[in-house]
Every structure is written in structure tokens, then in C-alpha cells.
N, C-alpha and C. Protein backbone atom coordinates (compact mmCIF):
# COMPACT_ATOMS: atom_id res chain seq x y z
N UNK A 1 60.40 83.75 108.15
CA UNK A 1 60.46 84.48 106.88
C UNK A 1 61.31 83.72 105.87
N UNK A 2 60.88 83.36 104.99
CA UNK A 2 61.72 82.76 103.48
C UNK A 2 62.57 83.75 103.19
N UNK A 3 64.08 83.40 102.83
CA UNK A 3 64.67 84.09 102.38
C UNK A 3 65.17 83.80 100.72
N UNK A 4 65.34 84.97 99.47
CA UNK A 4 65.10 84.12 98.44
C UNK A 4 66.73 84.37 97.53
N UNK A 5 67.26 84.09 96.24
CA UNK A 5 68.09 84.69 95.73
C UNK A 5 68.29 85.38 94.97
N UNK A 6 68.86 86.21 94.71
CA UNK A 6 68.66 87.62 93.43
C UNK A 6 69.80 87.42 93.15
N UNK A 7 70.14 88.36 91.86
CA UNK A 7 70.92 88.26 91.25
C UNK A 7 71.89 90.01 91.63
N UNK A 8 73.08 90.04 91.20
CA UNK A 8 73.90 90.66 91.72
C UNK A 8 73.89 91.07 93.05
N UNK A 9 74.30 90.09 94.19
CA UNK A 9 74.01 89.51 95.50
C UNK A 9 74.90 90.42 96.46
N UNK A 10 74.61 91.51 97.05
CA UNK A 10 75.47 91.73 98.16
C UNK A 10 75.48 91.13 99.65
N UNK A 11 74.22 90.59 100.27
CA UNK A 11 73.98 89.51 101.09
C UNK A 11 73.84 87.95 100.23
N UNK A 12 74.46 86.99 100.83
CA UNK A 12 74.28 85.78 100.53
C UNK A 12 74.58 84.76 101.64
N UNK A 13 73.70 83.42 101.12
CA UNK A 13 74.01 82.91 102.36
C UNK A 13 74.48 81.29 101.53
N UNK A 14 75.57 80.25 102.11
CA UNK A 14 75.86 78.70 101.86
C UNK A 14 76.29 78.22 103.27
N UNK A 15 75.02 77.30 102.74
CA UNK A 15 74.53 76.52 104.05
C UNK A 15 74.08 77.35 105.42
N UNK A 16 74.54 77.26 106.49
CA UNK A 16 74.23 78.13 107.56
C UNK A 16 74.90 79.56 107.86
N UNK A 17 75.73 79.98 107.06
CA UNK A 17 76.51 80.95 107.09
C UNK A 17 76.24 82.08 105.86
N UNK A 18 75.92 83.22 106.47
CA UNK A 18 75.48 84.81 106.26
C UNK A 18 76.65 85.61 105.41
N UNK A 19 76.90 85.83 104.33
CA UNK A 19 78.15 86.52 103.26
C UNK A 19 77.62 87.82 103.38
N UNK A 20 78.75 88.87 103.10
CA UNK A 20 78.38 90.22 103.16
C UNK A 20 79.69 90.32 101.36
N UNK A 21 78.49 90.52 100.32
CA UNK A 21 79.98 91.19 99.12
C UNK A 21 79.29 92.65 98.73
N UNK A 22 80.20 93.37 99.71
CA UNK A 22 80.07 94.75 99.94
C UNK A 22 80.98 95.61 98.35
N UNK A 23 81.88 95.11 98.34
CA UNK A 23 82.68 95.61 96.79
C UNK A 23 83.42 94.67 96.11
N UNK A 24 83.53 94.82 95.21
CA UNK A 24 84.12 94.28 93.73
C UNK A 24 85.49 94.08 93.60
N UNK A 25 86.15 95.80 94.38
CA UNK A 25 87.17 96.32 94.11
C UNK A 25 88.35 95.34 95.25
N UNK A 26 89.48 95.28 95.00
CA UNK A 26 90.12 93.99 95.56
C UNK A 26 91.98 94.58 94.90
N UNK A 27 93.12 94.89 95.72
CA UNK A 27 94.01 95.00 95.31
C UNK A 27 94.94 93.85 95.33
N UNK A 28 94.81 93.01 95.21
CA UNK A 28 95.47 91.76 94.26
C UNK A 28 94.24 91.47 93.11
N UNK A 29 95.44 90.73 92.12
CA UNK A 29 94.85 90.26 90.63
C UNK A 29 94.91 88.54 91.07
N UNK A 30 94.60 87.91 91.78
CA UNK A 30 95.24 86.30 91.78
C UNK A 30 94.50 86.05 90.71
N UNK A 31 95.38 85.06 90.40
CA UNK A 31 95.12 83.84 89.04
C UNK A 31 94.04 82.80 89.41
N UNK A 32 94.69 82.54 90.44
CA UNK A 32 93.41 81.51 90.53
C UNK A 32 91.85 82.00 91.20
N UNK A 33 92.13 83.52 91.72
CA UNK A 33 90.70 83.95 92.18
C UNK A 33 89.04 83.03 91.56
N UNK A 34 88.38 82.87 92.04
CA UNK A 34 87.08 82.24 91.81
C UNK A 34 86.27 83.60 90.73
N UNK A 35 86.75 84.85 91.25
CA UNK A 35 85.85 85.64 90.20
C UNK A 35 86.34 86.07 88.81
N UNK A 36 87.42 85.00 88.30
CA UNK A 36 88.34 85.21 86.95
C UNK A 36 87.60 84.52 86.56
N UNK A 37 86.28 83.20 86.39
CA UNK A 37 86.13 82.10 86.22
C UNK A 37 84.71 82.17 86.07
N UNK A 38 84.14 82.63 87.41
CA UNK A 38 82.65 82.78 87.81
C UNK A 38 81.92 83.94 87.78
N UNK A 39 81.15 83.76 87.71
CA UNK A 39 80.10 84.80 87.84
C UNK A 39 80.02 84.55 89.73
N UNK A 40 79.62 83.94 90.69
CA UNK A 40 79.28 83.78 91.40
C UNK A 40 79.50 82.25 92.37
N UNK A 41 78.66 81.94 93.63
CA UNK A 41 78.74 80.98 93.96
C UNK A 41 76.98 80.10 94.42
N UNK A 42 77.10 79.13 94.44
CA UNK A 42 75.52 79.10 95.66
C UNK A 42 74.33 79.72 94.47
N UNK A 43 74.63 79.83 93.03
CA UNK A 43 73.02 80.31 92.34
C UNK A 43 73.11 81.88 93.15
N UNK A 44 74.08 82.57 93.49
CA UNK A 44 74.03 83.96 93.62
C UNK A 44 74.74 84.46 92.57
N UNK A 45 74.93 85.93 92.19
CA UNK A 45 75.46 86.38 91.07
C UNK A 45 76.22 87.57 91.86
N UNK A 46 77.51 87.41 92.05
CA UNK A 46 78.30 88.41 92.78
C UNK A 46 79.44 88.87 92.15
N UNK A 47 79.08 89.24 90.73
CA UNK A 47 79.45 90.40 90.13
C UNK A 47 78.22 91.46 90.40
N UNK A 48 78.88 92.76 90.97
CA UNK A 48 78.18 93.83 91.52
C UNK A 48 78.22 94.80 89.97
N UNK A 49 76.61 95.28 89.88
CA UNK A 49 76.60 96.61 88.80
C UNK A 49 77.43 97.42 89.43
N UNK A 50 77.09 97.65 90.81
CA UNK A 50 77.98 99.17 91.22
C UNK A 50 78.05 98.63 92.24
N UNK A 51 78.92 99.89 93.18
CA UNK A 51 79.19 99.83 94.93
C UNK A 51 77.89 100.20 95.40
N UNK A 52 77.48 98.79 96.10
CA UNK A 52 76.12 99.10 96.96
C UNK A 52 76.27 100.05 98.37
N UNK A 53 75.40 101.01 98.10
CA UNK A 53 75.85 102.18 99.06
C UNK A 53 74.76 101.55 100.77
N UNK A 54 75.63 102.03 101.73
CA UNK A 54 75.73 101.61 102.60
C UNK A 54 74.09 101.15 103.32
N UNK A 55 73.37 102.15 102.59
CA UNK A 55 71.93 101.84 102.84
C UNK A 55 71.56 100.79 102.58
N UNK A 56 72.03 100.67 100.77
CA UNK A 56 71.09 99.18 100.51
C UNK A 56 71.84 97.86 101.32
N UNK A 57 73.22 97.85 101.61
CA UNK A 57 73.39 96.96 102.19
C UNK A 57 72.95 96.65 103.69
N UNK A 58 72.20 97.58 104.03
CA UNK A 58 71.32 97.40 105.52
C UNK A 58 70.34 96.83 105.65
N UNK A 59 69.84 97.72 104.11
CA UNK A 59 68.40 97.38 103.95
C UNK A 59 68.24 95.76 103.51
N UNK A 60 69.05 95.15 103.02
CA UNK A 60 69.01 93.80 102.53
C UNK A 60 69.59 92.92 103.36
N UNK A 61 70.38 93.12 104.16
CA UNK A 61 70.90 92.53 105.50
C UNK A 61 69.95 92.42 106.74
N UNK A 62 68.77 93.66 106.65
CA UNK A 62 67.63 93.50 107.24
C UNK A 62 66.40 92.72 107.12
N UNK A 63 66.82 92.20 106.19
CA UNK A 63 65.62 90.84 105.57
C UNK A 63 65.98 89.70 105.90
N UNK A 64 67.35 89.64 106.14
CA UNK A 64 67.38 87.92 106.31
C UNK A 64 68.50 87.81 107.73
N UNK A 65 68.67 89.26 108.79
CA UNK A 65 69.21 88.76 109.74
C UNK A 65 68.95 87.88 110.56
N UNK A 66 67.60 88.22 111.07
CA UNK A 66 67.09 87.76 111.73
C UNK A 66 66.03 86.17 111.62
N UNK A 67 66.45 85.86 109.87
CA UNK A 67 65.36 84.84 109.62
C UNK A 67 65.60 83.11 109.75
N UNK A 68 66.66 83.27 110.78
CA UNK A 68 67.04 81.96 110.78
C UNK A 68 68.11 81.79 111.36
N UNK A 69 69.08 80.89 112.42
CA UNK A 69 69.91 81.00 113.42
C UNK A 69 71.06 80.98 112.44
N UNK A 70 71.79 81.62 111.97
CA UNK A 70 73.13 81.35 111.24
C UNK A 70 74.74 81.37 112.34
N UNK A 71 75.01 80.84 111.83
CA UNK A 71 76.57 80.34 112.68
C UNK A 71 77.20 81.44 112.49
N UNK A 72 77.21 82.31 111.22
CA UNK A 72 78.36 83.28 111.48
C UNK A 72 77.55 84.26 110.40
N UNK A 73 78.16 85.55 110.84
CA UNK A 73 78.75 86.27 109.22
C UNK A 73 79.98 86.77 109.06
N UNK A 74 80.10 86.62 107.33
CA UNK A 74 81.05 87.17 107.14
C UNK A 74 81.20 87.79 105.92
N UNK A 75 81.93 88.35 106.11
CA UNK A 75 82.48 89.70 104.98
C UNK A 75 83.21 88.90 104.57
N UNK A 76 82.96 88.63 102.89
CA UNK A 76 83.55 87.68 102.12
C UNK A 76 82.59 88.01 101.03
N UNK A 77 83.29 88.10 99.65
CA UNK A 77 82.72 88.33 98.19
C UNK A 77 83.70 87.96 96.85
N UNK A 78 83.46 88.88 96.23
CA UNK A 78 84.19 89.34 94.49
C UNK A 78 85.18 90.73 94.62
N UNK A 79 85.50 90.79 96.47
CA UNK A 79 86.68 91.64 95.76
C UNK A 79 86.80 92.34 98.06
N UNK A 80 87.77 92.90 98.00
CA UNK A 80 88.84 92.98 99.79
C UNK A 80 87.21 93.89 100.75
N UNK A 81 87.11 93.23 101.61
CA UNK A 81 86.70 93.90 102.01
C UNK A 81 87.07 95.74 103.10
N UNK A 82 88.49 95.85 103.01
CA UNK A 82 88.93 96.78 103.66
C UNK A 82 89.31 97.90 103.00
N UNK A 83 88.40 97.78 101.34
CA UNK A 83 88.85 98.65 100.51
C UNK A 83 87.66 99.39 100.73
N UNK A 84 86.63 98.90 101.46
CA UNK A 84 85.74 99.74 101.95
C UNK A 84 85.77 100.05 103.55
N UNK A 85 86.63 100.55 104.51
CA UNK A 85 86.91 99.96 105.62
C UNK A 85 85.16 101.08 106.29
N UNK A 86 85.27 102.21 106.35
CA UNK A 86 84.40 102.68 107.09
C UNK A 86 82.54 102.01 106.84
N UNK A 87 82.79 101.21 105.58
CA UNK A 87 81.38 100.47 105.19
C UNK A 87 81.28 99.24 106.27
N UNK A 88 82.13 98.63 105.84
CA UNK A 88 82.59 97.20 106.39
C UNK A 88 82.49 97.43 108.05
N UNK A 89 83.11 98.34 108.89
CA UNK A 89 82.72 98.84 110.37
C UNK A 89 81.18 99.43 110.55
N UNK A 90 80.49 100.07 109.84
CA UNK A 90 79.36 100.33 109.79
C UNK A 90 78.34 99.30 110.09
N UNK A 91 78.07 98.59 109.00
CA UNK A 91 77.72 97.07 108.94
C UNK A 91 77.98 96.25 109.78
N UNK A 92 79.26 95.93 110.56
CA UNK A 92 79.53 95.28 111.76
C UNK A 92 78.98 95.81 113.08
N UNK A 93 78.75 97.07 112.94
CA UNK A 93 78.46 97.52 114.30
C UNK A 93 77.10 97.38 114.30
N UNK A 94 76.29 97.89 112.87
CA UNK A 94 74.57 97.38 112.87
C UNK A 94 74.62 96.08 113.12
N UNK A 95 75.12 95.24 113.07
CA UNK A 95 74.72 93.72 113.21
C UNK A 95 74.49 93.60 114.65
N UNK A 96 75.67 93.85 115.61
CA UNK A 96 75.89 94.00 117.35
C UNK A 96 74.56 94.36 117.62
N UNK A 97 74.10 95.78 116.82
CA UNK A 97 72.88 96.32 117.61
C UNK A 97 71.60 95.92 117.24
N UNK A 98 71.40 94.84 115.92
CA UNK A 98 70.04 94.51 115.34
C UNK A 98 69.97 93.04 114.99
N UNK A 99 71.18 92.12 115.59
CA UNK A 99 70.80 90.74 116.01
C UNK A 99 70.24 90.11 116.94
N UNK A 100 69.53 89.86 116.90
CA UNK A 100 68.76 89.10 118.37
C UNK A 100 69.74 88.21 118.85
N UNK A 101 70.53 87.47 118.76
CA UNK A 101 71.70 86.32 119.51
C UNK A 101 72.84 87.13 119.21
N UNK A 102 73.91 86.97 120.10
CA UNK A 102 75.17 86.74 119.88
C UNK A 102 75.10 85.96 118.74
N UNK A 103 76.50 86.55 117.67
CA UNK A 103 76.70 85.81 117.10
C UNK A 103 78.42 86.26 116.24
N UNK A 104 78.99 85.23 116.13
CA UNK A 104 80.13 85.33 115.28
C UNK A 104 80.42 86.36 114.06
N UNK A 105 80.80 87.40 114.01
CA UNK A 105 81.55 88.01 112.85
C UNK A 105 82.61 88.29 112.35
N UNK A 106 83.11 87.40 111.30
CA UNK A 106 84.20 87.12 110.66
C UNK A 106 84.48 87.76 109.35
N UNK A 107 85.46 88.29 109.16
CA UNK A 107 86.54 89.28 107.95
C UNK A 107 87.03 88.34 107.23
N UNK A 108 86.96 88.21 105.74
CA UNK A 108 87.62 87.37 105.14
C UNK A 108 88.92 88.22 104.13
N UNK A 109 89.90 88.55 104.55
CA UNK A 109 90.80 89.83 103.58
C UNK A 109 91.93 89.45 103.08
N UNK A 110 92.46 89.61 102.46
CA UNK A 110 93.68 89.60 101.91
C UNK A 110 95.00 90.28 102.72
N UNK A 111 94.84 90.88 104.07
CA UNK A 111 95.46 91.56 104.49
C UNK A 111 96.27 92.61 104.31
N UNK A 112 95.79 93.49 103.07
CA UNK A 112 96.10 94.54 102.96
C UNK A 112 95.32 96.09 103.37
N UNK A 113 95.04 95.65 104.72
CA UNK A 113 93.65 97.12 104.96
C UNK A 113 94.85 98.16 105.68
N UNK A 114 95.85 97.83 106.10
CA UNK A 114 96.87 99.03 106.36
C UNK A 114 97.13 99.60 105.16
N UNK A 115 97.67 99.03 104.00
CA UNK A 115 98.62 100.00 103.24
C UNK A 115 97.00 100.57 102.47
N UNK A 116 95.72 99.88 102.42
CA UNK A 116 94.64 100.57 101.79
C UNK A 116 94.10 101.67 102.69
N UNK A 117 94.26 101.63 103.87
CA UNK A 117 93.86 102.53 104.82
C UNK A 117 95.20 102.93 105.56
N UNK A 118 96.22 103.98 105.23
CA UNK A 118 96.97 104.67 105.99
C UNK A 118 96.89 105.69 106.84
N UNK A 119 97.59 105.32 108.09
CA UNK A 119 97.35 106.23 109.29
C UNK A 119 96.30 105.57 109.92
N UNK A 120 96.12 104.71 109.58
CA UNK A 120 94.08 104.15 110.41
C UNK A 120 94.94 102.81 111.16
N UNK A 121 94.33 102.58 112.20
CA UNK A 121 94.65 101.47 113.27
C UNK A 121 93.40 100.49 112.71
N UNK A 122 93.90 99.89 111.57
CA UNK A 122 92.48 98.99 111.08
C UNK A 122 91.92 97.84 111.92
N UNK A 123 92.50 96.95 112.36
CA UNK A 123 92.52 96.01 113.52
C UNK A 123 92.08 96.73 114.91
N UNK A 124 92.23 97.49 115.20
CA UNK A 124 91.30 98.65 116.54
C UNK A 124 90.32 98.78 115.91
N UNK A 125 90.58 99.16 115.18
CA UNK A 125 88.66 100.12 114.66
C UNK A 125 87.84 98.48 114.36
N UNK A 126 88.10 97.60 113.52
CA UNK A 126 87.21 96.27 113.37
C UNK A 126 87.22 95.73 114.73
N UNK A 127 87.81 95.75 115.52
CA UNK A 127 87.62 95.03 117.27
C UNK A 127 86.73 96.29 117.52
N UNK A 128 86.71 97.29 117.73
CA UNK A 128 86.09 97.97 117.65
C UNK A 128 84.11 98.24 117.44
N UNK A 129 84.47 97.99 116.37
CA UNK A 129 82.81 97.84 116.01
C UNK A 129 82.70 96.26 115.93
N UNK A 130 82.68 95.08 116.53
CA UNK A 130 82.30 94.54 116.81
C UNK A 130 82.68 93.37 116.28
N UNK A 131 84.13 93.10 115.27
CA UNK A 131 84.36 92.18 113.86
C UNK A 131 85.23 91.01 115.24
N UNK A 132 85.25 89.67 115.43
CA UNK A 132 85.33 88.59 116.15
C UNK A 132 86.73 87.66 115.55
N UNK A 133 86.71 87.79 114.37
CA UNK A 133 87.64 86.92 113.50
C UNK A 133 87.97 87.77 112.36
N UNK A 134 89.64 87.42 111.84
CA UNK A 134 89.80 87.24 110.60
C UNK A 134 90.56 85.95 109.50
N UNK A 135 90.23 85.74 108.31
CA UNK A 135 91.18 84.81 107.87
C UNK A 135 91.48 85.30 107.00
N UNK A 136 92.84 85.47 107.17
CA UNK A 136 94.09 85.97 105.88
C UNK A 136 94.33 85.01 105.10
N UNK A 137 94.52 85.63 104.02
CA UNK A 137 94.82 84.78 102.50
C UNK A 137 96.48 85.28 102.79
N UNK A 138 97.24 84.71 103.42
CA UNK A 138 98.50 84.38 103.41
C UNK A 138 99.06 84.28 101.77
N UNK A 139 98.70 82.75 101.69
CA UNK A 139 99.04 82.62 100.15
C UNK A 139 100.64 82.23 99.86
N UNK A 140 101.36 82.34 100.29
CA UNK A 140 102.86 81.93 100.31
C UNK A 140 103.67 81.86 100.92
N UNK A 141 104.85 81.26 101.20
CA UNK A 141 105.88 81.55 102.40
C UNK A 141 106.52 82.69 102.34
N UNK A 142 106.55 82.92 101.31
CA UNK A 142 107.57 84.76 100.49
C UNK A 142 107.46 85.30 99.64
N UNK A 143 107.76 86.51 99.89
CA UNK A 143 107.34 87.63 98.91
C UNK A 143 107.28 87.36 97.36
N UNK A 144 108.28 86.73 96.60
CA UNK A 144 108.27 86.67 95.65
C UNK A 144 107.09 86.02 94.97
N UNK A 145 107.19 84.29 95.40
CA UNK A 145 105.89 83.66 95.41
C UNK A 145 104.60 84.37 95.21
N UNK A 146 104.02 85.22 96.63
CA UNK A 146 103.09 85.77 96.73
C UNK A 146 102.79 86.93 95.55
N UNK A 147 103.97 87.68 95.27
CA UNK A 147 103.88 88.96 94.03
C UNK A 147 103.58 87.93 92.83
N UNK A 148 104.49 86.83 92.50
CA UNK A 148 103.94 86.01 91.09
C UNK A 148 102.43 85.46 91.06
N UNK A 149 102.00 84.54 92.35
CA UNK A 149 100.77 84.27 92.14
C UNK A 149 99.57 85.38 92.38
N UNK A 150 99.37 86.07 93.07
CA UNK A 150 98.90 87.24 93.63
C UNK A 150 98.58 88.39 92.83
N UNK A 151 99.55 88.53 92.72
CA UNK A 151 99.97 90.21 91.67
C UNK A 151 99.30 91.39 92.12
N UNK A 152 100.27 91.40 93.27
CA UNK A 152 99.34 92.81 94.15
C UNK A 152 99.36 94.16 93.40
N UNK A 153 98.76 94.56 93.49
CA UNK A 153 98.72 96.21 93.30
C UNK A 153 99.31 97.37 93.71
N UNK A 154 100.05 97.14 94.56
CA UNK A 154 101.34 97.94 94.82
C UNK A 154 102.53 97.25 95.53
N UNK A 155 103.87 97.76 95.81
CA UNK A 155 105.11 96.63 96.02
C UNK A 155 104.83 96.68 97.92
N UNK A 156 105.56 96.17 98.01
CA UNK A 156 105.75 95.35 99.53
C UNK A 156 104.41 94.84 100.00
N UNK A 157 103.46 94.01 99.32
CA UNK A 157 102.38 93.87 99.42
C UNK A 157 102.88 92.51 100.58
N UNK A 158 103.45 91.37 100.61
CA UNK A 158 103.57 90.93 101.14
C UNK A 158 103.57 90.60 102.63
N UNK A 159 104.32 92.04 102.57
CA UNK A 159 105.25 92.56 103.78
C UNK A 159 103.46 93.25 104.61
N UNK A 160 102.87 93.65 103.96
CA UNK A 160 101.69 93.65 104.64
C UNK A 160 100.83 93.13 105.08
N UNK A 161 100.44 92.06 104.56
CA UNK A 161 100.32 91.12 104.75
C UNK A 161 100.43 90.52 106.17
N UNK A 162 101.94 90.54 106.07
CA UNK A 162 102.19 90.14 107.85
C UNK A 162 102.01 90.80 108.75
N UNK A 163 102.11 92.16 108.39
CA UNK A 163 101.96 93.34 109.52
C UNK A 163 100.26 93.04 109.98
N UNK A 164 99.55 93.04 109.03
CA UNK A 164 98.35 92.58 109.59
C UNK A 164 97.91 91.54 110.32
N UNK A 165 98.78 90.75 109.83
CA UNK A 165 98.84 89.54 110.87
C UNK A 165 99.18 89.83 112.00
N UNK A 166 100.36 90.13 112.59
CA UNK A 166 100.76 90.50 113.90
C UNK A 166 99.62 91.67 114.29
N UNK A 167 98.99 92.83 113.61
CA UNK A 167 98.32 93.78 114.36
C UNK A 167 96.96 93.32 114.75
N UNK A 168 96.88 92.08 114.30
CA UNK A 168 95.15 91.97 114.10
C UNK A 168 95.07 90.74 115.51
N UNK A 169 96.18 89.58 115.60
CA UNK A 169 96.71 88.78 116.91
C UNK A 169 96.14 89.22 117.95
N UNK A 170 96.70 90.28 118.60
CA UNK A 170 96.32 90.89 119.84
C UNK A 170 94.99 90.71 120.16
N UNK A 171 93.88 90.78 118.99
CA UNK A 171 93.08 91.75 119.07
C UNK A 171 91.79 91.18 119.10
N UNK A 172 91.80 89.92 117.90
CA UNK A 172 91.29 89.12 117.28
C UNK A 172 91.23 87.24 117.19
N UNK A 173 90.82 86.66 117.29
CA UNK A 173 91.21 85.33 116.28
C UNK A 173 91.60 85.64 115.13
N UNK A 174 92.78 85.10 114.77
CA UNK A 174 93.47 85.08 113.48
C UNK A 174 93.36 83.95 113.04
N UNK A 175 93.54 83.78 111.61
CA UNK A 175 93.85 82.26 110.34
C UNK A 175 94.47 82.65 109.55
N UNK A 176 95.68 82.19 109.37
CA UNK A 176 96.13 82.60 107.52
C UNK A 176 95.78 81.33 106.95
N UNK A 177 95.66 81.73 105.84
CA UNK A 177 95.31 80.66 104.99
C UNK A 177 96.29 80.33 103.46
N UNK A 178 96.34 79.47 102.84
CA UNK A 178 97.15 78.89 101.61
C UNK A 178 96.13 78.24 100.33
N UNK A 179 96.45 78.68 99.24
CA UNK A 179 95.56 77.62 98.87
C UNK A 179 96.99 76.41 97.96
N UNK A 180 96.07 75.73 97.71
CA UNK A 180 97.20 74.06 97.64
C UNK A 180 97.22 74.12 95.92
N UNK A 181 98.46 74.56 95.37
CA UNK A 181 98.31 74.50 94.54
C UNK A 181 100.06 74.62 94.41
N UNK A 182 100.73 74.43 93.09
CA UNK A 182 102.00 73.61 92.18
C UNK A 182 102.68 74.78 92.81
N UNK A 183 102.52 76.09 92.81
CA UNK A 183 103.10 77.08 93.00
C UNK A 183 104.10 77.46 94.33
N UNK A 184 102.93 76.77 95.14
CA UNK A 184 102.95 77.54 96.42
C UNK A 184 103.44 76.14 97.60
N UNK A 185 104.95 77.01 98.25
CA UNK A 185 105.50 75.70 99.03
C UNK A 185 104.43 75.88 100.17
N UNK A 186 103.49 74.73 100.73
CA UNK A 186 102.22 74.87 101.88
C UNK A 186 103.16 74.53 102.74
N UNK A 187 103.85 73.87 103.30
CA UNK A 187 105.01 73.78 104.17
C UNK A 187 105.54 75.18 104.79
N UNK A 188 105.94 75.42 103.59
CA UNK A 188 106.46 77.02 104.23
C UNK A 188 105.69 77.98 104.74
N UNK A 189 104.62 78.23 104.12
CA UNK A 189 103.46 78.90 104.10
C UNK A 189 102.80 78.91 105.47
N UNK A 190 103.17 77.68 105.99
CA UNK A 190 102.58 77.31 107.24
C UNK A 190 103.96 77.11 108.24
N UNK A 191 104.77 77.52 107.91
CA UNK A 191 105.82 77.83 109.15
C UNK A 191 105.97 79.37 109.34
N UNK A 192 105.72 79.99 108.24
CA UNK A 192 105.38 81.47 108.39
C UNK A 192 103.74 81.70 109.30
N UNK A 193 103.13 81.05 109.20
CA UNK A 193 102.14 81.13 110.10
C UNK A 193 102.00 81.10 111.59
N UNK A 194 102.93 79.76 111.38
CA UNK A 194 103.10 79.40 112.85
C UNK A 194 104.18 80.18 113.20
N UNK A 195 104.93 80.98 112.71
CA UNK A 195 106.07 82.17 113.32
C UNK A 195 105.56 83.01 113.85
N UNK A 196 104.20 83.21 113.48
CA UNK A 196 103.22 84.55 113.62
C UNK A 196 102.14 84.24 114.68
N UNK A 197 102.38 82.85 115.15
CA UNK A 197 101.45 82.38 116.24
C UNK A 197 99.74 81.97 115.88
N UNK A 198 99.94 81.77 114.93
CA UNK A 198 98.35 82.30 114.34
C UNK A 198 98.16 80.69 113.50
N UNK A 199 96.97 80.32 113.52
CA UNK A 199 96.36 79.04 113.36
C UNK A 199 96.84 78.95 111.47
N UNK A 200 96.59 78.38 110.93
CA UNK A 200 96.92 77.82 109.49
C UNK A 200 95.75 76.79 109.01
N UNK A 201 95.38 77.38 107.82
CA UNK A 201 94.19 76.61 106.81
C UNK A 201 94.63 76.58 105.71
N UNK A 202 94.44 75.18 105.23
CA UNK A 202 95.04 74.73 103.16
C UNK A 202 93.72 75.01 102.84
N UNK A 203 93.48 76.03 101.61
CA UNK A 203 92.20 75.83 100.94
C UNK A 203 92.55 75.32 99.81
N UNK A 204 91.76 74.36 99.46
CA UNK A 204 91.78 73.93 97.94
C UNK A 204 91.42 74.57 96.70
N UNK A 205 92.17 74.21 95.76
CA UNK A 205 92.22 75.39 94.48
C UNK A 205 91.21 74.69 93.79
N UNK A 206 90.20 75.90 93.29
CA UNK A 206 89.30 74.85 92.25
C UNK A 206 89.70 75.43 91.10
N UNK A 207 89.80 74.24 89.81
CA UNK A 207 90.91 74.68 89.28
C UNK A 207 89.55 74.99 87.71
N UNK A 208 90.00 75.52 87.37
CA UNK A 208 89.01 76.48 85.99
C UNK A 208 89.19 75.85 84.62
N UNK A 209 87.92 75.50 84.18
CA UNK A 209 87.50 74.74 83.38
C UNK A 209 87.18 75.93 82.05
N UNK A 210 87.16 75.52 81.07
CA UNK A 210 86.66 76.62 80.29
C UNK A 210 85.82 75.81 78.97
């Protein structure tokens, strides 16, 4: 089956790998985010009109699961995926039951799905329905750093950050990640990682042209 591209994209795919941009909505403001800049990536357009309700994202995830061996999916877009947490588990658990192979499913978050979901064991419930990996946008060695470049949406955002880190360890493959840019000591960034036992990735900043 050909799979093709539309415009305001909640499935997408670059190169061999399956994107899920389930919402928009995202509690950090970063500066350097890709969707301050872009419309999209890959000739997709992932600024969303609205929150695609849980149907259509089945229904369009059902067209191209099965159409070709992909290495992974992942929940990754234009904005957190844990700001939708009961969507985002939904979707993970249809995949388990309507992929023909094993296959990899990976969370791409900012690590704030505790303080967005309180009282919820978010890391249980995604091991849970079936989620394999996550990679945290770390983003700094410390709080301050992280609140200037970042600009979370509510205070001790940081501090959550890590908690997710340690809750998600147990449970999961973990990554925090950095991106490489004037701001941010990557040194540090990555000794806070490795404090946390958890693997470390530099992403590169693409830097915005206007």
C-alpha cells in the first residue's frame, strides 16, 4: 500500500520511522523549539487545526501501520505528548494489538507527565500499555538554565524533569537528551545524566533563519 502526505499531519513518517503528533499543546515555551520557526518537517504540516480525537488518530495510523517494516514508532510532534496521557496509552496499546511484528515504541517528552498528570503513576501506566522507550529533553545541567532556555509553564519544572527520569529507569529504556547550543553547559548536562544512570544524546540546534 502507498502511503501519501497531507497536510496538518498527525501520523508521519522520516525515513523508516512512524511519528505520532497527537497535540499541539506542550508546557514549555523553548526558544529554540522547531515549531517557533516551522510549520512542519519531511513536507508534513504539523501545525494541528484541532486535537485529533482519538478515533481519527486510529483511523490514520490504520493506513500506514502495517504498510511497510518501520524500525520504530514514536510519539513525537508540535507539542508533549503526556499532555494527552490517556490518548497517548490508548494508541500504544492499539499498536501491541494491530501490528503484525514486534516492534519498538518510543515517547519523545519533555518529562513533565507527573506534574501534567497528578496522582497518576505515568511511567506504570506507559510500561503498561505497551510504550518500550523514552527520550527526555533534559536540556540543562540546572534549574535555572533549563527555566531561561525552556520557560516552563509552571515552577519546579526542572525538578520534574528528573523525577521522571528516575521513575521511568526502572521501567523503561531511558535517554536524556541536550541540545548543543551557547547556553547550555553539555558537560554538565551529561553528568546529570549519567548521575541518573541513564544514557545521554547532544542534539543539534537548528538554528532559525528568517
Amino acid at each position: 500500500m502507498a502511503v501519501t502526505k497531507k497536510e496538518n499531519s498527525t501520523v508521519y513518517w522520516l525515513e523508516n520511522k512512524l511519528y505520532l503528533n497527537i497535540t499541539n499543546r506542550c508546557s514549555n515555551c523553548c526558544f529554540f523549539c522547531l515549531r517557533n520557526f516551522k510549520r512542519g518537517v519531511g513536507g508534513f504540516n504539523l501545525k494541528l487545526l484541532s486535537e485529533p480525537a482519538l478515533e481519527q488518530i486510529l483511523d490514520e495510523l490504520a493506513k500506514v501501520l502495517n504498510s511497510r517494516q518501520w524500525d520504530e514508532v514514536v510519539f513525537c510532534g508540535f507539542g508533549e505528548p503526556t499532555e494527552r496521557l490517556d490518548v497517548l496509552l490508548e494508541v500504544s496499546k492499539w499498536i501491541r494489538q494491530h501490528h503484525a511484528r514486534p516492534i519498538t515504541i518510543r515517547v519523545n517528552t519533555n518529562g513533565h507527565g507527573y506534574a501534567l498528570n497528578p496522582e497518576r503513576d505515568v511511567a506504570a501506566e506507559m510500561k503498561a500499555a505497551g510504550i518500550d522507550k523514552v527520550s527526555v529533553s533534559l536540556n540543562a545541567g540546572d534549574s535555572e538554565t533549563y527555566s531561561e532556555i525552556c520557560r516552563p509553564t509552571f515552577v519546579k519544572a526542572y525538578d520534574s524533569v528528573i523525577d521522571f527520569i528516575r521513575k521511568s529507569k526502572p521501567l523503561m529504556q531511558v535517554e536524556a537528551s541536550a541540545v548543543r547550543m551557547p547556553e547550555v553547559d553539555i558537560a554538565k548536562a551529561q553528568a546529570v545524566a549519567e548521575s541518573l544512570g541513564v544514557k545521554f544524546r547532544i542534539r543539534e540546534y537548528i538554528a532559525c533563519f528568517y
